[in-house]
Structure formats: C-alpha cells, structure tokens
N, C-alpha and C. Protein backbone atom coordinates (compact mmCIF):
# COMPACT_ATOMS: atom_id res chain seq x y z
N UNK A 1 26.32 13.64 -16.36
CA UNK A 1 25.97 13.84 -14.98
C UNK A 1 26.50 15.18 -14.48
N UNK A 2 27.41 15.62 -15.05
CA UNK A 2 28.26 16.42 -14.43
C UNK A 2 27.65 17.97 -14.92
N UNK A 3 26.91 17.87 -16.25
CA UNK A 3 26.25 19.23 -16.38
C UNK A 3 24.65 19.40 -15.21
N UNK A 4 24.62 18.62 -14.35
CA UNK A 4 23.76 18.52 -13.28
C UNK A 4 24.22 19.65 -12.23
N UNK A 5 25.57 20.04 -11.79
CA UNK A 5 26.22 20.12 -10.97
C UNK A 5 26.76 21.79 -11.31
N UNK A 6 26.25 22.84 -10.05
CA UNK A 6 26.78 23.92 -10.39
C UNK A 6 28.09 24.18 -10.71
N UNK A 7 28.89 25.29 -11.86
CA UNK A 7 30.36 25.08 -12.10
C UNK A 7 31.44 24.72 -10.70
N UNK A 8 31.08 25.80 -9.70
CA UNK A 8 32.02 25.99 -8.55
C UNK A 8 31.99 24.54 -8.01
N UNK A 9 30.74 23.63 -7.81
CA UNK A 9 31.11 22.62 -6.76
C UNK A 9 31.40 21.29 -8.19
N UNK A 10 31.31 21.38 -9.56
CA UNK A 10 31.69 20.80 -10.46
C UNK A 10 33.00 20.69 -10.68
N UNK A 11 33.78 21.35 -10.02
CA UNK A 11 35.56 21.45 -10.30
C UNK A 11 35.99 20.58 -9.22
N UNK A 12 35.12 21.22 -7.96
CA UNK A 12 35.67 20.36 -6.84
C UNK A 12 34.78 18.82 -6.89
N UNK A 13 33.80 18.26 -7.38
CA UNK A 13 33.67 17.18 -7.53
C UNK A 13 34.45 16.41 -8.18
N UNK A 14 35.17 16.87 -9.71
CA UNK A 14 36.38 16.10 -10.94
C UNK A 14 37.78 16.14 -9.60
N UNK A 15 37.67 16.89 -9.29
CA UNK A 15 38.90 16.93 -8.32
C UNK A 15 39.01 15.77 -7.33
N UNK A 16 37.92 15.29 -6.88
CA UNK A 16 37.18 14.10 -6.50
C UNK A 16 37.59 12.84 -6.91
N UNK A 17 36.78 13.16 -7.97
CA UNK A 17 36.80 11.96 -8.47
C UNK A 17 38.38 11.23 -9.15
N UNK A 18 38.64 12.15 -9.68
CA UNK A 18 40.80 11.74 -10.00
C UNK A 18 40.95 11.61 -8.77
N UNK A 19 40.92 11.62 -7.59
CA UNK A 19 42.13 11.45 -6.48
C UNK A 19 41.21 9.92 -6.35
N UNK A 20 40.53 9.17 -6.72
CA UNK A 20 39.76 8.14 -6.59
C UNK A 20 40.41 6.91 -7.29
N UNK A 21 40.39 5.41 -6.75
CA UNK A 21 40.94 4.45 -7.42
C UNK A 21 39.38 3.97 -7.82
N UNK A 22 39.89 3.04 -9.11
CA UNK A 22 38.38 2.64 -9.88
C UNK A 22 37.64 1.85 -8.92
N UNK A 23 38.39 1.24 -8.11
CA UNK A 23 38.00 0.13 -7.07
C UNK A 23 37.01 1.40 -6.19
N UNK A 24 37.54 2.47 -6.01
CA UNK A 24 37.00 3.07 -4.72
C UNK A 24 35.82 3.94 -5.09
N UNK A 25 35.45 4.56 -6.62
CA UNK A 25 34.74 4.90 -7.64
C UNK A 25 33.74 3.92 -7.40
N UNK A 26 33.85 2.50 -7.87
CA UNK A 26 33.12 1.64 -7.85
C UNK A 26 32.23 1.28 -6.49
N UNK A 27 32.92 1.35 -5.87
CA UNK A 27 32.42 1.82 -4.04
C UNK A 27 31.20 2.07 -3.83
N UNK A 28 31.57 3.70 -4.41
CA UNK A 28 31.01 4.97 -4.25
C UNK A 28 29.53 5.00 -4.61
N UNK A 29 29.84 4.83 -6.19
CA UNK A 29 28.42 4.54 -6.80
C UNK A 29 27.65 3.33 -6.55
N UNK A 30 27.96 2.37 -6.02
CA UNK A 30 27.43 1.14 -5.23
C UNK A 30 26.45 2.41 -3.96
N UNK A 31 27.12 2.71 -3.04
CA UNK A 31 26.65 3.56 -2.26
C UNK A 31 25.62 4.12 -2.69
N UNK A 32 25.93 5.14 -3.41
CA UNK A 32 24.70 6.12 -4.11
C UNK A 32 23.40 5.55 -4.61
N UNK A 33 24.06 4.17 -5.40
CA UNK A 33 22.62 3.36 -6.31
C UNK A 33 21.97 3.30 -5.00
N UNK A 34 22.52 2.69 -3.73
CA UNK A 34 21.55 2.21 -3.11
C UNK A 34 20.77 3.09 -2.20
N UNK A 35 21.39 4.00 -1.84
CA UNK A 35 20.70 5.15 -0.93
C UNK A 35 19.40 6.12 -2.29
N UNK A 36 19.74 5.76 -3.84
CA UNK A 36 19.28 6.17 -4.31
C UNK A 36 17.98 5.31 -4.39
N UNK A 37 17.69 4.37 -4.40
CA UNK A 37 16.89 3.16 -4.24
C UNK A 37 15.83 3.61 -3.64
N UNK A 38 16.32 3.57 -2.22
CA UNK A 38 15.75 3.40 -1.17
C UNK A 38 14.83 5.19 -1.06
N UNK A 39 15.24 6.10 -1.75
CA UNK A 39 14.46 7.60 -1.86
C UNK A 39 13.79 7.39 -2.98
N UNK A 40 14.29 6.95 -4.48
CA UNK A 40 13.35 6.66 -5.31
C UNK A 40 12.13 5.54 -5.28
N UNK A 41 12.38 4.49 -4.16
CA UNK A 41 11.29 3.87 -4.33
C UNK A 41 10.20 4.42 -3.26
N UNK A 42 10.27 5.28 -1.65
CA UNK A 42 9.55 6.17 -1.21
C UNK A 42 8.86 7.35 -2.00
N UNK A 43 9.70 7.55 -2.96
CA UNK A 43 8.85 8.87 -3.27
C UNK A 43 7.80 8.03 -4.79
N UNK A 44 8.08 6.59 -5.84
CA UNK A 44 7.16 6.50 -6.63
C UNK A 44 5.92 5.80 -5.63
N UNK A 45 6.16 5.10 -4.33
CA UNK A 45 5.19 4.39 -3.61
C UNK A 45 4.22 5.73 -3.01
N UNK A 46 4.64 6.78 -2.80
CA UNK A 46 4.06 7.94 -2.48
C UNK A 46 3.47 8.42 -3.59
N UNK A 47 4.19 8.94 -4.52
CA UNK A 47 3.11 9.28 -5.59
C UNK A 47 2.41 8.37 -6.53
N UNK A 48 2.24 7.03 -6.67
CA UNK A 48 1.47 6.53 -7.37
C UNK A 48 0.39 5.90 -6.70
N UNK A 49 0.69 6.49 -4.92
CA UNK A 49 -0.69 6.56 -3.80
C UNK A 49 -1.18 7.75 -4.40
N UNK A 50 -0.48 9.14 -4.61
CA UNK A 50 -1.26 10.19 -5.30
C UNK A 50 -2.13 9.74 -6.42
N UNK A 51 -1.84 9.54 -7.27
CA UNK A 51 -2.08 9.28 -8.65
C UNK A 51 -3.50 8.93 -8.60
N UNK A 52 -3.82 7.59 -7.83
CA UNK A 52 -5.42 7.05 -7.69
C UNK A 52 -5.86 8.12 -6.88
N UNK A 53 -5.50 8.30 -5.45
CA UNK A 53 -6.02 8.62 -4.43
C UNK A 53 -6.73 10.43 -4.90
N UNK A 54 -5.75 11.33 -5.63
CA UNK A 54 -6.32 12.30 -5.76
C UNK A 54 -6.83 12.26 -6.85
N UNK A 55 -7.33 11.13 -7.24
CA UNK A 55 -8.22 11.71 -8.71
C UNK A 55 -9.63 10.83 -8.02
N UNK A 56 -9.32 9.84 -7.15
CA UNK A 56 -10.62 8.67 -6.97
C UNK A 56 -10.71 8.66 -5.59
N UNK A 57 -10.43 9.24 -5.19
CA UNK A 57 -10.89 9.43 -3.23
C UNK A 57 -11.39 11.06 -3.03
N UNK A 58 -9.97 11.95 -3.11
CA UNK A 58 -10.41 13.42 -2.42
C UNK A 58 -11.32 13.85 -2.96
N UNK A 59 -12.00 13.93 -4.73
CA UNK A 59 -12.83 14.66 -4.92
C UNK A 59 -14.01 14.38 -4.22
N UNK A 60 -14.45 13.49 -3.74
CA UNK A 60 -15.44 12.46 -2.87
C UNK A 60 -15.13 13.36 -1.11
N UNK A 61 -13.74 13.41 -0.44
CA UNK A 61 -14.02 13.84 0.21
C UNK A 61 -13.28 15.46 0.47
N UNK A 62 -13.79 16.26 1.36
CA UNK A 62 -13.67 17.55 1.49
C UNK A 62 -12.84 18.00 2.61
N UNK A 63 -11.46 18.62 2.46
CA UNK A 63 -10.85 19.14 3.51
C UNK A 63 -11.38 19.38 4.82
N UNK A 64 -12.72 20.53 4.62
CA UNK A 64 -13.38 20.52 5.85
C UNK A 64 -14.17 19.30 6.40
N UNK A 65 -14.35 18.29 5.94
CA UNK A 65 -14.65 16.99 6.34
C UNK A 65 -13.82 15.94 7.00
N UNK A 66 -12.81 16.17 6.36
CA UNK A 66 -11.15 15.70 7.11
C UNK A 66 -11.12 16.20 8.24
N UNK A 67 -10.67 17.48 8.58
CA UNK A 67 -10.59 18.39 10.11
C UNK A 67 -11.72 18.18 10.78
N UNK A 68 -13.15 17.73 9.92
CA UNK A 68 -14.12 17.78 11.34
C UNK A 68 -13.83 15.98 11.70
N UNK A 69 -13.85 15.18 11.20
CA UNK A 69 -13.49 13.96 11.25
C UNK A 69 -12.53 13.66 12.20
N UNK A 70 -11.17 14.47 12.42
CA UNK A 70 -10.08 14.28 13.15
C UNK A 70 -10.09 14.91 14.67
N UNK A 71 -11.27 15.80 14.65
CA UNK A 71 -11.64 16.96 15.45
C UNK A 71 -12.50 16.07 16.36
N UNK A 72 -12.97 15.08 15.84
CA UNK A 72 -14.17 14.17 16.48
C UNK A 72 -13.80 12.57 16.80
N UNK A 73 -12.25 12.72 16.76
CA UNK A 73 -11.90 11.44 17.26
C UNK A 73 -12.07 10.92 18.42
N UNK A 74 -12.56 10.21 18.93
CA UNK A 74 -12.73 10.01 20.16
C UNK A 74 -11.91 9.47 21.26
N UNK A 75 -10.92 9.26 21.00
CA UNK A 75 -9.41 8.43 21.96
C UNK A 75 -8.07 8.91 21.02
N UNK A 76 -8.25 10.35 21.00
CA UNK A 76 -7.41 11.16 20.09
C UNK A 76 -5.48 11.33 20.54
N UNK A 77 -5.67 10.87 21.92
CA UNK A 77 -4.90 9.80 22.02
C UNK A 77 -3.54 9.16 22.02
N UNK A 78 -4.58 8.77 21.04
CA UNK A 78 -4.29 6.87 20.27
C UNK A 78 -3.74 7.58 18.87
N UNK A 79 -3.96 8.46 18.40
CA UNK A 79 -3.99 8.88 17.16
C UNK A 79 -2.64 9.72 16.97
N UNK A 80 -1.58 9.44 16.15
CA UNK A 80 -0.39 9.92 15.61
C UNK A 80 -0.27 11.77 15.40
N UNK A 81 -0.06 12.72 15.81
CA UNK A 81 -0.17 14.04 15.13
C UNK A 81 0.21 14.21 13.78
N UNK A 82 1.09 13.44 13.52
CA UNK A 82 1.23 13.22 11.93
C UNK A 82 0.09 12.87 10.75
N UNK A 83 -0.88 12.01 11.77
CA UNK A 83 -2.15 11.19 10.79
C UNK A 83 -2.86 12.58 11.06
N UNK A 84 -2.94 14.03 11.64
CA UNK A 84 -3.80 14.62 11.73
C UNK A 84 -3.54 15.67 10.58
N UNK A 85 -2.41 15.50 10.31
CA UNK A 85 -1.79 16.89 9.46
C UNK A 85 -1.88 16.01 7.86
N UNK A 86 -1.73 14.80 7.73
CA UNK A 86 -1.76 14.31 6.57
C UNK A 86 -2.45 14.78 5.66
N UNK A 87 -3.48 14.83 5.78
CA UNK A 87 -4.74 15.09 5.01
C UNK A 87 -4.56 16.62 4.06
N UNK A 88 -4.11 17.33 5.00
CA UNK A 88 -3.54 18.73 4.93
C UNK A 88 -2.78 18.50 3.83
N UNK A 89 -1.26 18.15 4.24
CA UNK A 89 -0.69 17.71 2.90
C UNK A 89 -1.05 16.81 1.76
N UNK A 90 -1.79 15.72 1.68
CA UNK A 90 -2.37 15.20 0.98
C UNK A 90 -3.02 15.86 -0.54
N UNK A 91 -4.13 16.85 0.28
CA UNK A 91 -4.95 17.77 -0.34
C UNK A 91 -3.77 19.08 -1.27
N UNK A 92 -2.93 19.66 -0.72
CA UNK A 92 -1.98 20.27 -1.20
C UNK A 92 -1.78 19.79 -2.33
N UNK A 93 -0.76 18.43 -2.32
CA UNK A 93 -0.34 17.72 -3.23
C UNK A 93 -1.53 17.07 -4.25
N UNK A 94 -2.25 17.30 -4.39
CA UNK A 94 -3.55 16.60 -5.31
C UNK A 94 -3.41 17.92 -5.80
N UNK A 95 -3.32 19.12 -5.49
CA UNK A 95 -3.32 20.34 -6.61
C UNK A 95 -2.70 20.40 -7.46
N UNK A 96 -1.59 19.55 -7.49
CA UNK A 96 -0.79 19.19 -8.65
C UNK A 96 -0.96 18.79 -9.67
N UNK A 97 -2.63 18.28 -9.68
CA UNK A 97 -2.40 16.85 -10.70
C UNK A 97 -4.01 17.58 -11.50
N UNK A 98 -3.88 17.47 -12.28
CA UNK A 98 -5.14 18.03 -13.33
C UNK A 98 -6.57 16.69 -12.84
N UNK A 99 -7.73 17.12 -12.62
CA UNK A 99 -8.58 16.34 -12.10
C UNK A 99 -9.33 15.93 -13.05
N UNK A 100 -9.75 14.60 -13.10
CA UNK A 100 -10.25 13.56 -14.05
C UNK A 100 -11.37 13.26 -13.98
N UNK A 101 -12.20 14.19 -13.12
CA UNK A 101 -13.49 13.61 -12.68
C UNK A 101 -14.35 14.33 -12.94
N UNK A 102 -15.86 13.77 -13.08
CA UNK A 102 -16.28 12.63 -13.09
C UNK A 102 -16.01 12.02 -14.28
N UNK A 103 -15.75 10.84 -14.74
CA UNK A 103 -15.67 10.10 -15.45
C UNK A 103 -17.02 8.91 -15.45
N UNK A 104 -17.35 8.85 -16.77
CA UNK A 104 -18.31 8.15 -17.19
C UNK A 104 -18.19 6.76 -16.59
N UNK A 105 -19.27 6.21 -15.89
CA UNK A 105 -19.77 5.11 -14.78
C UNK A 105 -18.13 5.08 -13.97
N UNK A 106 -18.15 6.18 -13.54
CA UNK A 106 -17.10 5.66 -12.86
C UNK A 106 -17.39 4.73 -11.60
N UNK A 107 -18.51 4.99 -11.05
CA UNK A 107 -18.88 4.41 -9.51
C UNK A 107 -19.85 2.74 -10.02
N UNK A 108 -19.63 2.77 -11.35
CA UNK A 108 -20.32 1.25 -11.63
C UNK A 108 -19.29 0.34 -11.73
N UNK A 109 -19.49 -0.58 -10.81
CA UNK A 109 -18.71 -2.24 -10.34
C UNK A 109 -18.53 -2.35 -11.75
N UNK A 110 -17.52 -3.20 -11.88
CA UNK A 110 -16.72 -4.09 -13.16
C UNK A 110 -16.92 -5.34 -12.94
N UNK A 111 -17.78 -5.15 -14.41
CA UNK A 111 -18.47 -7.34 -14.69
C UNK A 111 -17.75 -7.66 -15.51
N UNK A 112 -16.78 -8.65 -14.41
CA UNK A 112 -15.83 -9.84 -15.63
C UNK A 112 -16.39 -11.13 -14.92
N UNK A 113 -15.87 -12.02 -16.23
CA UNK A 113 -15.49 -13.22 -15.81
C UNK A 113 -14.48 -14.05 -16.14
N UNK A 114 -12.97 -13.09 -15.89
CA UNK A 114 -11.85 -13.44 -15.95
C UNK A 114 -11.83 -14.00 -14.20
N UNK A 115 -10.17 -14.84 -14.13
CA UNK A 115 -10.25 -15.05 -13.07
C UNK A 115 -9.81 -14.38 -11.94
N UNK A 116 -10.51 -13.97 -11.03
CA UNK A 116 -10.08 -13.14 -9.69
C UNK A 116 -9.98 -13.49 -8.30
N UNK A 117 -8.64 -13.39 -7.90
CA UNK A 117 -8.64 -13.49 -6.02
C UNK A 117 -8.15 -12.49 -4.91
N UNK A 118 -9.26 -12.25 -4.45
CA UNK A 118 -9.15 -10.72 -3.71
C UNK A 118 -9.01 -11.34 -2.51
N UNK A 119 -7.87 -10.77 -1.71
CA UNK A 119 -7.71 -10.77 -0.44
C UNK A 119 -7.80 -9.56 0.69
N UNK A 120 -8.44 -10.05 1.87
CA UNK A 120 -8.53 -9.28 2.28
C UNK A 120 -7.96 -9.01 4.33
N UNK A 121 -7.83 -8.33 5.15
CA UNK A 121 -7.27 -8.78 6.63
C UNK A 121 -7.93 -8.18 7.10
N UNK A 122 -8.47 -9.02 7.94
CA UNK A 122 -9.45 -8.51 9.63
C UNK A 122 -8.77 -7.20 9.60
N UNK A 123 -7.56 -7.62 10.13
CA UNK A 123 -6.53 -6.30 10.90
C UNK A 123 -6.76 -4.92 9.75
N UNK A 124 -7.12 -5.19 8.74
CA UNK A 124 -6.43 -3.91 7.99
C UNK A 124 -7.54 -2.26 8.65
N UNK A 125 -6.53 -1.29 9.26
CA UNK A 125 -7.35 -0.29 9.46
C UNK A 125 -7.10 1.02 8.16
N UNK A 126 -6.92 0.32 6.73
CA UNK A 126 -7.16 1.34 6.26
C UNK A 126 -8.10 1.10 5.43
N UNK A 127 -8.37 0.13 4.59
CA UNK A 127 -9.70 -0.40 3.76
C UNK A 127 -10.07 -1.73 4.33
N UNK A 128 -11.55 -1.62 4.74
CA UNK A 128 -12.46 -2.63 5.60
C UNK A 128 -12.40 -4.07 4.79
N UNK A 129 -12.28 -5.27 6.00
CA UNK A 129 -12.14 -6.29 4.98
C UNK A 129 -13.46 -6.82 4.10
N UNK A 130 -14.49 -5.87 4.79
CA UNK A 130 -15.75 -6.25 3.71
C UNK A 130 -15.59 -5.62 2.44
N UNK A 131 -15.08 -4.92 1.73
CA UNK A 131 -15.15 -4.32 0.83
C UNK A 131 -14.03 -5.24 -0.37
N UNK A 132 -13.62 -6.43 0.59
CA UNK A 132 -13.35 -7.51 -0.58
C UNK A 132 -14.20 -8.24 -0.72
N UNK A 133 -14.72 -8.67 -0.31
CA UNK A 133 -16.27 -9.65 -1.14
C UNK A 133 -16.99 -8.62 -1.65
N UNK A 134 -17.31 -7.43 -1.27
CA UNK A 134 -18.17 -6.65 -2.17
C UNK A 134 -17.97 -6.57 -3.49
N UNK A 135 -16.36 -6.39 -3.60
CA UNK A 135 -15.80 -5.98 -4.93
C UNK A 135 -15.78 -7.27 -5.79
N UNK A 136 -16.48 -8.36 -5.43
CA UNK A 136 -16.08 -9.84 -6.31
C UNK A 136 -17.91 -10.27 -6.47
N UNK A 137 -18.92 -9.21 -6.18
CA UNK A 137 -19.98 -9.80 -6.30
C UNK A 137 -20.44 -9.64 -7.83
N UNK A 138 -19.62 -8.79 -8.64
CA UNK A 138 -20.22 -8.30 -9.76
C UNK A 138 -18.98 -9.54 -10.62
N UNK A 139 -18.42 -10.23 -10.62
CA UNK A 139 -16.82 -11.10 -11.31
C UNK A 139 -17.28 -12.39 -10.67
N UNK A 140 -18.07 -12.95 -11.76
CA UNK A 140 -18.70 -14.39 -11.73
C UNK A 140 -17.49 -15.39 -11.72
N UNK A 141 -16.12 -15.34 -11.56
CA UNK A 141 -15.19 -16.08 -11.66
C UNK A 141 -14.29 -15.58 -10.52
N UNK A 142 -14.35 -14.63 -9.66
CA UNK A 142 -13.80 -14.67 -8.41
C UNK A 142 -13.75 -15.22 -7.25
N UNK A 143 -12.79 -15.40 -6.57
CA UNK A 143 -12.61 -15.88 -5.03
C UNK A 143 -12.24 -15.09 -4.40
N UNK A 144 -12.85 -14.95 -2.97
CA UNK A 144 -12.57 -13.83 -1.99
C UNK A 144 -12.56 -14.80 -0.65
N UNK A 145 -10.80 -13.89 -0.28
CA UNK A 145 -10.93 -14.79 1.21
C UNK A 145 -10.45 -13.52 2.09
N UNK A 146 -11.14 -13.74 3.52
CA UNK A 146 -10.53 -13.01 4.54
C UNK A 146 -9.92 -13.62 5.40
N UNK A 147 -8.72 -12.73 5.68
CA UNK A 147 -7.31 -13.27 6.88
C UNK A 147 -7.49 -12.50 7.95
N UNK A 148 -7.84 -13.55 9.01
CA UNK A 148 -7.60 -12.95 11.01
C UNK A 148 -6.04 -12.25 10.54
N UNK A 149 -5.92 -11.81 11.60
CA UNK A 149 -4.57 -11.48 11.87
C UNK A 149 -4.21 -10.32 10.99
N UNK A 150 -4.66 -10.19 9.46
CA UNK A 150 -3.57 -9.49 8.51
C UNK A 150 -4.00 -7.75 8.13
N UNK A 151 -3.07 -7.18 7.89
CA UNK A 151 -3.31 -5.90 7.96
C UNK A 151 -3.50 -5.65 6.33
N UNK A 152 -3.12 -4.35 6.35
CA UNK A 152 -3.36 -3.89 4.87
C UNK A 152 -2.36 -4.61 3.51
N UNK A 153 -2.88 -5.22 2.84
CA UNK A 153 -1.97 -5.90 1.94
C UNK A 153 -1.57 -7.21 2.59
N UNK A 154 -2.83 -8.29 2.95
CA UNK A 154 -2.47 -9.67 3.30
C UNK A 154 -1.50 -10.07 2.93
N UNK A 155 -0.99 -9.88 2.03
CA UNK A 155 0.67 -10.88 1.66
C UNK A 155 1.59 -10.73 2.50
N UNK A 156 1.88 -9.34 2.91
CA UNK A 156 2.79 -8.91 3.54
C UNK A 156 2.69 -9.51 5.05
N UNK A 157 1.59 -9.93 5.58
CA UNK A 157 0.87 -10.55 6.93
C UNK A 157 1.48 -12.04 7.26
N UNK A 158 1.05 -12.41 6.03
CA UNK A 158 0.50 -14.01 5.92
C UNK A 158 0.93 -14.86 5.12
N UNK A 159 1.64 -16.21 6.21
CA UNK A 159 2.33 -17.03 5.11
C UNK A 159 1.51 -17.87 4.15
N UNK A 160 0.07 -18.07 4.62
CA UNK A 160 -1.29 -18.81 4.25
C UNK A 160 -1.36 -18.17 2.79
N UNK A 161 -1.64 -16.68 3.19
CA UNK A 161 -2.41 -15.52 1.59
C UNK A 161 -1.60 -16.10 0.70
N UNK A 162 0.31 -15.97 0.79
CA UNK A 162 1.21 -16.06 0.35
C UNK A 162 0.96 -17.50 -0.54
N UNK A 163 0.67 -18.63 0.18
CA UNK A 163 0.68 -19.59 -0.55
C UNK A 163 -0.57 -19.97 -1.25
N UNK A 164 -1.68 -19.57 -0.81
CA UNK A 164 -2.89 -19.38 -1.52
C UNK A 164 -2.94 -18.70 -2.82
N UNK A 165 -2.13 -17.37 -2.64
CA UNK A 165 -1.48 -16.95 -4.19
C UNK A 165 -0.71 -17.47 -5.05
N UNK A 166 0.05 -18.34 -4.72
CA UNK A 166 1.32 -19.22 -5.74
C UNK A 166 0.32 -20.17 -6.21
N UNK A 167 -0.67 -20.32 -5.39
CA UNK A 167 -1.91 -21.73 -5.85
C UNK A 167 -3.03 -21.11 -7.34
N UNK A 168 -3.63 -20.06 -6.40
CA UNK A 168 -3.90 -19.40 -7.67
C UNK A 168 -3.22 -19.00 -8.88
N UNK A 169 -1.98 -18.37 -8.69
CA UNK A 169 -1.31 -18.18 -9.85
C UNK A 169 -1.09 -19.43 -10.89
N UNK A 170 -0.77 -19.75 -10.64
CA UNK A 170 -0.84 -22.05 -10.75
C UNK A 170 -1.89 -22.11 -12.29
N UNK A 171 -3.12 -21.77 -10.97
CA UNK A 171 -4.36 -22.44 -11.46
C UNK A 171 -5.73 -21.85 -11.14
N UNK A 172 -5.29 -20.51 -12.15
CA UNK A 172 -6.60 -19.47 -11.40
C UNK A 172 -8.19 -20.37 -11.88
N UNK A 173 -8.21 -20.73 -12.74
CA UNK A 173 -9.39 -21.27 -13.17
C UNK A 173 -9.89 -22.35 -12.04
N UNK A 174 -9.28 -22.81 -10.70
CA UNK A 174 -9.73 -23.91 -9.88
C UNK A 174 -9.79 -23.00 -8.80
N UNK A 175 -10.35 -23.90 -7.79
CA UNK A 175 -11.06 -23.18 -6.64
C UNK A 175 -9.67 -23.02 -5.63
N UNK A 176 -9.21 -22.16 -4.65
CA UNK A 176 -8.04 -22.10 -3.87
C UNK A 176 -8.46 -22.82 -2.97
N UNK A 177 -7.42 -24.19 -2.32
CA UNK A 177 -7.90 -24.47 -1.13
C UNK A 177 -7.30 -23.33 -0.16
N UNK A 178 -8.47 -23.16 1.12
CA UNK A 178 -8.65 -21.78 2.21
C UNK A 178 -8.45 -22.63 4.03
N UNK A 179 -8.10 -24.05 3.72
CA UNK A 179 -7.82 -24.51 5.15
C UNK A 179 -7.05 -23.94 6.18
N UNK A 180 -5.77 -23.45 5.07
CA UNK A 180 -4.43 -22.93 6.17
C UNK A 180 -5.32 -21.16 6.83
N UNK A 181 -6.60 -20.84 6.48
CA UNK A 181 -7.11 -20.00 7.25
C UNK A 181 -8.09 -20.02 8.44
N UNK A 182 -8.30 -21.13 8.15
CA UNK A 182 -8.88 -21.69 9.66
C UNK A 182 -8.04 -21.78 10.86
N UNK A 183 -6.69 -22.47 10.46
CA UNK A 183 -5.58 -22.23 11.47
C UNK A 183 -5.21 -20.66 11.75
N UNK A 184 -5.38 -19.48 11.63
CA UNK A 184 -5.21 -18.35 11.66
C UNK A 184 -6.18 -18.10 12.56
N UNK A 185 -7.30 -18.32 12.83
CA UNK A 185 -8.33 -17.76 14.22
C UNK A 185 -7.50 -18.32 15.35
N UNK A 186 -7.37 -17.17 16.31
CA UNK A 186 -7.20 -17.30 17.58
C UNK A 186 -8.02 -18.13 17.79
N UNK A 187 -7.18 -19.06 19.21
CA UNK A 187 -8.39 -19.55 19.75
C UNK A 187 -8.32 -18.80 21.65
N UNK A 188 -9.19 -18.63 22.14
CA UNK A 188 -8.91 -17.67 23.25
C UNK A 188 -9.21 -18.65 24.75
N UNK A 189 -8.28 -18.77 26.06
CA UNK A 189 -8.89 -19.74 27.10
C UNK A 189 -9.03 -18.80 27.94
N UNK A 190 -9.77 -18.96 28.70
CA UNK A 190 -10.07 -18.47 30.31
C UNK A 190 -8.93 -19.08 31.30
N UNK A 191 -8.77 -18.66 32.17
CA UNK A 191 -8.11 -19.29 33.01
C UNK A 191 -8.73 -20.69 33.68
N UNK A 192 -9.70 -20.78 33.65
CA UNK A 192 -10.19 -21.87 33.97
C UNK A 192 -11.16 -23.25 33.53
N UNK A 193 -10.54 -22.65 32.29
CA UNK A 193 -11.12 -23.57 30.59
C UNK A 193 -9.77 -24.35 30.38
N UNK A 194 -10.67 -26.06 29.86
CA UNK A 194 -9.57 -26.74 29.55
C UNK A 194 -8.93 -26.51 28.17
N UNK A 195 -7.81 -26.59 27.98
CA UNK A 195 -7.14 -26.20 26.77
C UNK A 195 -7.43 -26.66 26.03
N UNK A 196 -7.67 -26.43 24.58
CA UNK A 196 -8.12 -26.97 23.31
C UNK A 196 -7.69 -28.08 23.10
N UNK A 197 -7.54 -29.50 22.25
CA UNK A 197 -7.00 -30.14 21.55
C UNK A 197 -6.13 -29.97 20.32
C-alpha cells in the first residue's frame, strides 16, 4: 500500500501509523473500508450505467437532440439544472469506451422460453411501464406485472413485487399469484362520496 503514497507524505504516514495502538489501527481501517464502500459502490453503479447506456442508448441518440429536448421542456421549472447538464457529461464519458455498434440483430427481441418475470411501476419516470409487457411478448414462458405506486426498479417500491419475487424464485415454472396488486390502486373519494368498504 505504501508504494501508493508519495515518499514525503510516506514517512509522515509510517510515522502514523507507529504512534497507533492495533486496537486504534483496527479503527481506522474499519473507517476507510467503509467510506471506501460507499465511493466504490457509486462510482461501479455509475459506470456499469455507462457500460450499457453508451454502447445501447447514445449511439441512437444525438447530443444535439438532448439540448433541443431540454430546450423544449415545457414546465422547465420542475426540472433539476443538474438533469440539464447530464447529458453533457454523459456523452463526454461514453468517449471513453470503444463503440460496439451496430451489432448483428441487435434491435431483434429475444425468443426464449426459459422462465421470465418482468416488473414494472406506473411511477417509474425513467423507462415507461409499457415497455415491460412489450419485452415478454417474444418469451412464451414470461409473466409481466405492473405496480401503481412504484418507481424505477419495483423492488425497491414495493413490498407486493418483493414477495411476488421470493414466489417466483420458488417456482418460476408456476403462475405468480398478482392479488397483493390490486390492493396497491388508490382508491380516490370526493368529499361527498360514501367511503369505500
């Protein structure tokens, strides 16, 4: 570790570390693992969003398509200055990565008939929840359910998805029971509507 470390601040780190009890050493690096954690798992959740995204999204879309897109928001708002500059960096960072495209049928659906359960959330505003049943019309052995309420990555939403998945995992070959998603629709009163049962 220590040939990591320029000479000058390498003397004063050993210097460090001897005035240290093992107990307090032990501490230390407790500390570090975890602050290290918490930056290493931001930066692989960030780049292995790169990884797909700039080889199977940007070439599809065009910087100047981004800026006119953001340029034409209409309750702009509502809209983060950060979500406007993203794209910007996004595109940067995809220069990094040697481009893979086109690849042979890449835009042709995948016919299995292994077993599949795609979930999907009303709420999610970053991929539409129709584009989970789309993706299960070509996988003669899939189930597709959509969740009121859940945003991007139903699990994280929903205690229902959650247990609908331990069911499938179970017993992908049987059908999931989907009741506990009926309880998930709002139900909405007027002020002068009698309350549901």
């Amino acid at each position: 570790m220590l040939d990591n470390v320029a000479p000058p601040e390498r003397r004063r780190l050993i210097n460090l570390v001897d005035a240290l009890t093992e107990a307090e050493l032990a501490r230390a690096y407790r500390a570090i693992i975890k602050d290290d954690e918490l930056l290493l798992g931001g930066f692989l959740s960030g780049f292995n969003l790169l990884v797909y995204a700039c080889q199977e999204d940007f070439p599809f879309n065009s910087r100047e398509g981004a800026t006119n897109f953001n340029a034409g928001v209409r309750y702009p708002f509502l809209v983060d200055p950060d979500d406007l500059v993203a794209p910007e960096t996004i595109y940067a960072s995809c220069e990094a990565f040697t481009p893979n495209l086109p690849r042979a049928d890449f835009h042709t659906p995948v016919a299995s008939d292994l077993p599949v359960m795609v979930l999907s959330g009303l709420a999610d505003t970053q991929t539409s929840w129709r584009w989970g049943p789309l993706a299960t019309e070509t996988l003669s052995n899939a189930q597709s359910f959509v969740f009121p309420g859940a945003g991007h990555g139903a699990l994280l939403f929903s205690d229902c998805a959650r247990d609908m998945t331990v069911t499938f995992i179970h017993a992908p070959e049987q059908p999931v029971p989907d009741g506990c998603i009926h309880d998930l629709v709002p139900t909405f009163v007027l002020p002068n509507d009698r309350m549901p049962d």
